[in-house]
C-alpha atoms as a PDB file:
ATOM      1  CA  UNK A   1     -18.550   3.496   7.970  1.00  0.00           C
ATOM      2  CA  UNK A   2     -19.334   7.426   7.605  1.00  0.00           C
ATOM      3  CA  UNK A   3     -18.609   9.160   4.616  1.00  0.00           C
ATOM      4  CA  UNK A   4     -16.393  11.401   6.442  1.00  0.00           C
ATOM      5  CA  UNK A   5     -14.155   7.859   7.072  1.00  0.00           C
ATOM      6  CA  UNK A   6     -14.804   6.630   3.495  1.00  0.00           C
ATOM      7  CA  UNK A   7     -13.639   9.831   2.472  1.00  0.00           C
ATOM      8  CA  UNK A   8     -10.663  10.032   4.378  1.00  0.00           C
ATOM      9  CA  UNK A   9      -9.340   6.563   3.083  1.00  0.00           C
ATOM     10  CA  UNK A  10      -9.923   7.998  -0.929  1.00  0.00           C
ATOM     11  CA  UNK A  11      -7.971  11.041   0.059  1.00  0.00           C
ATOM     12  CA  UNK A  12      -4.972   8.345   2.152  1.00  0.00           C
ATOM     13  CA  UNK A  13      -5.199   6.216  -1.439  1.00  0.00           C
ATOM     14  CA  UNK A  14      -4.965   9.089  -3.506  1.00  0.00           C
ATOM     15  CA  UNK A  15      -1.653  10.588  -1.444  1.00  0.00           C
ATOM     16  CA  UNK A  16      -0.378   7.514  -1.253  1.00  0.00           C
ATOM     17  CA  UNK A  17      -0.088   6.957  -5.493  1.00  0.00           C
ATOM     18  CA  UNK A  18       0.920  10.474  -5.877  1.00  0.00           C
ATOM     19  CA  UNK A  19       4.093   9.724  -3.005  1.00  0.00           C
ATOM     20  CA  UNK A  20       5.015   6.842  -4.936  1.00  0.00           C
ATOM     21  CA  UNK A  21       4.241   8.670  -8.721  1.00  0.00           C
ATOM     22  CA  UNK A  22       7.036  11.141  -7.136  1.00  0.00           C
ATOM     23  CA  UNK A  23       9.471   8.858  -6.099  1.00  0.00           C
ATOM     24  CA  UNK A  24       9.323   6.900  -9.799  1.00  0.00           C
ATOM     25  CA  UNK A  25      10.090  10.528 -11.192  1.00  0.00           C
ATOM     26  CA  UNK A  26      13.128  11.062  -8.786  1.00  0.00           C
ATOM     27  CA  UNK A  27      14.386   7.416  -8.784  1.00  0.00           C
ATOM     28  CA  UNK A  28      14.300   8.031 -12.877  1.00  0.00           C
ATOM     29  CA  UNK A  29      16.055  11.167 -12.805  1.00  0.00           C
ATOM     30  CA  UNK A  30      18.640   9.740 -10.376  1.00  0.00           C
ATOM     31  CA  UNK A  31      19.433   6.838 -12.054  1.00  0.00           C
ATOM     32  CA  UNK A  32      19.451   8.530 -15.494  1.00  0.00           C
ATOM     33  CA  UNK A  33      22.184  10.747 -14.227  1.00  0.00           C
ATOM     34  CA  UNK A  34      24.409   7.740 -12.582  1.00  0.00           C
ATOM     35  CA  UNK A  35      23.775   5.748 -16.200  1.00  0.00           C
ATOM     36  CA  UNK A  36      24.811   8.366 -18.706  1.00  0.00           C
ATOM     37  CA  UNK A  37      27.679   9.726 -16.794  1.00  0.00           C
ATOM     38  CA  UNK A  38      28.723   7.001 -14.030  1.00  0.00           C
ATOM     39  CA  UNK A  39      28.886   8.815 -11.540  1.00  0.00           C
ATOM     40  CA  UNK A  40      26.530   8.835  -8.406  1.00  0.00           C
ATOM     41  CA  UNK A  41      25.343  12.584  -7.649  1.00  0.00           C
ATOM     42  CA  UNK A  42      23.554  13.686  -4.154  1.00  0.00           C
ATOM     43  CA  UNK A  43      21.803  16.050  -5.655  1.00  0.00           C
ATOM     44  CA  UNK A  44      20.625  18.097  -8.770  1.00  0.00           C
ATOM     45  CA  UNK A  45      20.772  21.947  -9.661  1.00  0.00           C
ATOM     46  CA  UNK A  46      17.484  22.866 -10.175  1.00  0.00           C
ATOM     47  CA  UNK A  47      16.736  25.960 -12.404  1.00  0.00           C
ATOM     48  CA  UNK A  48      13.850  28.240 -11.669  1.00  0.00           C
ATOM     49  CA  UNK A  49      13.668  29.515 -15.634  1.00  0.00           C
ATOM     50  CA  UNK A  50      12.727  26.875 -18.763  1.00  0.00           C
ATOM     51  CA  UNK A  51      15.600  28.547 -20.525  1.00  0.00           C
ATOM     52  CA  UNK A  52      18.921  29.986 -20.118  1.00  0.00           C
ATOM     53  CA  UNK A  53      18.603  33.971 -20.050  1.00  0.00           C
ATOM     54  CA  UNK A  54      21.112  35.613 -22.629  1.00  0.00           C
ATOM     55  CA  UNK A  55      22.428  39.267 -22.903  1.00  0.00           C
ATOM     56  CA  UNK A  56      20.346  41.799 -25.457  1.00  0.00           C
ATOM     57  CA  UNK A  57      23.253  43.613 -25.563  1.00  0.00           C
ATOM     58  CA  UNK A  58      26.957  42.745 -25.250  1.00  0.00           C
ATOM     59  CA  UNK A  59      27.581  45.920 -22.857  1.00  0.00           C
ATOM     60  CA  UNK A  60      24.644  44.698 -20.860  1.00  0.00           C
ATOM     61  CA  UNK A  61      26.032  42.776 -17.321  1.00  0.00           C
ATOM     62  CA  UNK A  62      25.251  38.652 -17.526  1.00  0.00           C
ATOM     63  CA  UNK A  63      22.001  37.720 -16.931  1.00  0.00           C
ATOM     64  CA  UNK A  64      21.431  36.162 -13.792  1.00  0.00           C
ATOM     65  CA  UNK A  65      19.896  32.272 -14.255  1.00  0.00           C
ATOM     66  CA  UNK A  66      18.632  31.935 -10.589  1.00  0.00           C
ATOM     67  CA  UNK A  67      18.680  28.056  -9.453  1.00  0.00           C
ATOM     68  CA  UNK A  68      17.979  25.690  -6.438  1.00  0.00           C
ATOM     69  CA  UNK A  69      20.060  23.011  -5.300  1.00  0.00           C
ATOM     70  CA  UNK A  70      18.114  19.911  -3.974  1.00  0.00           C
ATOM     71  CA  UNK A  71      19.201  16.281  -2.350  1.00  0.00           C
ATOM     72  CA  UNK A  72      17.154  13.308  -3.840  1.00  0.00           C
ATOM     73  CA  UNK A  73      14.763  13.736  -0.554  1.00  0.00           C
ATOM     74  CA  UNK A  74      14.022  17.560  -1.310  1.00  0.00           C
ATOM     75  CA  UNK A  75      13.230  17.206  -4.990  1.00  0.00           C
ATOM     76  CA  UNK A  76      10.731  13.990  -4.269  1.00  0.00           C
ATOM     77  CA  UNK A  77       8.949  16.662  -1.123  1.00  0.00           C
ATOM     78  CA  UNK A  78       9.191  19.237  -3.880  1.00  0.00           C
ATOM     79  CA  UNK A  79       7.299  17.017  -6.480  1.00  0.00           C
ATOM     80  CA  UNK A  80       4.911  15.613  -4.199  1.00  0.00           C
ATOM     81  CA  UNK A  81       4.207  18.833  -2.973  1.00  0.00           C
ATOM     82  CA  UNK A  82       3.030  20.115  -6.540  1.00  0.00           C
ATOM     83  CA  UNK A  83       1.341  16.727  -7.586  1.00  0.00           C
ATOM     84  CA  UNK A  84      -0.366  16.726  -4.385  1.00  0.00           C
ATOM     85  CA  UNK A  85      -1.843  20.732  -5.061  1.00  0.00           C
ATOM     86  CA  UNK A  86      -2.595  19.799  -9.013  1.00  0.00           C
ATOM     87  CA  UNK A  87      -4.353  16.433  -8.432  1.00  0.00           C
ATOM     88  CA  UNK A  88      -5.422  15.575  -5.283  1.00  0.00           C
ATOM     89  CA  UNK A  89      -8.830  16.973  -4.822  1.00  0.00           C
ATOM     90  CA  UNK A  90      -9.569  15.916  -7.969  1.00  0.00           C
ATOM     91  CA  UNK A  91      -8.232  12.408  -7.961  1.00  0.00           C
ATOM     92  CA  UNK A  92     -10.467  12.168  -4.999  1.00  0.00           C
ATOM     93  CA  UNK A  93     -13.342  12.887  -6.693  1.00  0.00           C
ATOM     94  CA  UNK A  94     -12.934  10.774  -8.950  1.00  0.00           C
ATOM     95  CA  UNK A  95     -12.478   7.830  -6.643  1.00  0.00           C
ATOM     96  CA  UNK A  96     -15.926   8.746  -5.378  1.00  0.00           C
ATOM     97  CA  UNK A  97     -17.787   9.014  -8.776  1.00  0.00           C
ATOM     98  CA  UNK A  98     -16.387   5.564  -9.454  1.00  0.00           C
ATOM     99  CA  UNK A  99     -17.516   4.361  -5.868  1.00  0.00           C
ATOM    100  CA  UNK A 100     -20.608   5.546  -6.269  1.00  0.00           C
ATOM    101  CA  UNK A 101     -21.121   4.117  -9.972  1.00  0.00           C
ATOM    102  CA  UNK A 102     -20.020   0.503  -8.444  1.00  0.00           C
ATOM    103  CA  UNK A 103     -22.881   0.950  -5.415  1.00  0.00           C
ATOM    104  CA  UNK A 104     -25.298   2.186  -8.079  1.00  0.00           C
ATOM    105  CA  UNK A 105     -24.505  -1.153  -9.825  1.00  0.00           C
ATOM    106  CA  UNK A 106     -25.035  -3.308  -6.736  1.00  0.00           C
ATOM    107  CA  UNK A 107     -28.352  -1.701  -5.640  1.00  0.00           C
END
């Protein structure tokens, strides 16, 4: 086995525990919403600021509080997407470092 191939099945292991870490977080949010309310949504509002913008001034127009609306499917791709650009390069490397360690150990 090359360590192009050895390589390749880190980086498969790696995707494949972030694609499941993402569905967890969806499945959660999902079923938090169907247990608190009762009701069985197809999809979440998704708001691109942490807060709610508010007016400095009273004459000032209302603030506009931009959001995204996803189905369960989009916000898992969406979550995967940034897992997958946050930890995957390093999660592989760390696979490797611990590969290596165990070799070291056997030689």
């Amino acid at each position: 086995m090359t360590t192009n191939e050895i390589e390749n099945q880190l980086r498969a292991k790696s995707e494949e525990q972030i694609k499941q870490c993402a569905a967890e977080v969806v499945d959660e949010i999902r079923s938090f919403g169907h247990r608190h309310t009762n009701k069985d949504r197809r999809c979440i509002s998704w708001y691109s600021k942490r807060v709610k913008p508010h007016k400095k001034y009273t004459s000032d127009p209302e603030p506009e509080d931009p959001y995204v609306t996803f189905d369960w499917d989009e916000l898992q791709q969406l979550v995967e997407r940034n897992m997958t650009a946050s930890y995957l390069n390093q999660m592989v490397e760390k696979k490797a470092k611990e590969l290596l360690s165990k070799i070291d150990l056997l030689g």
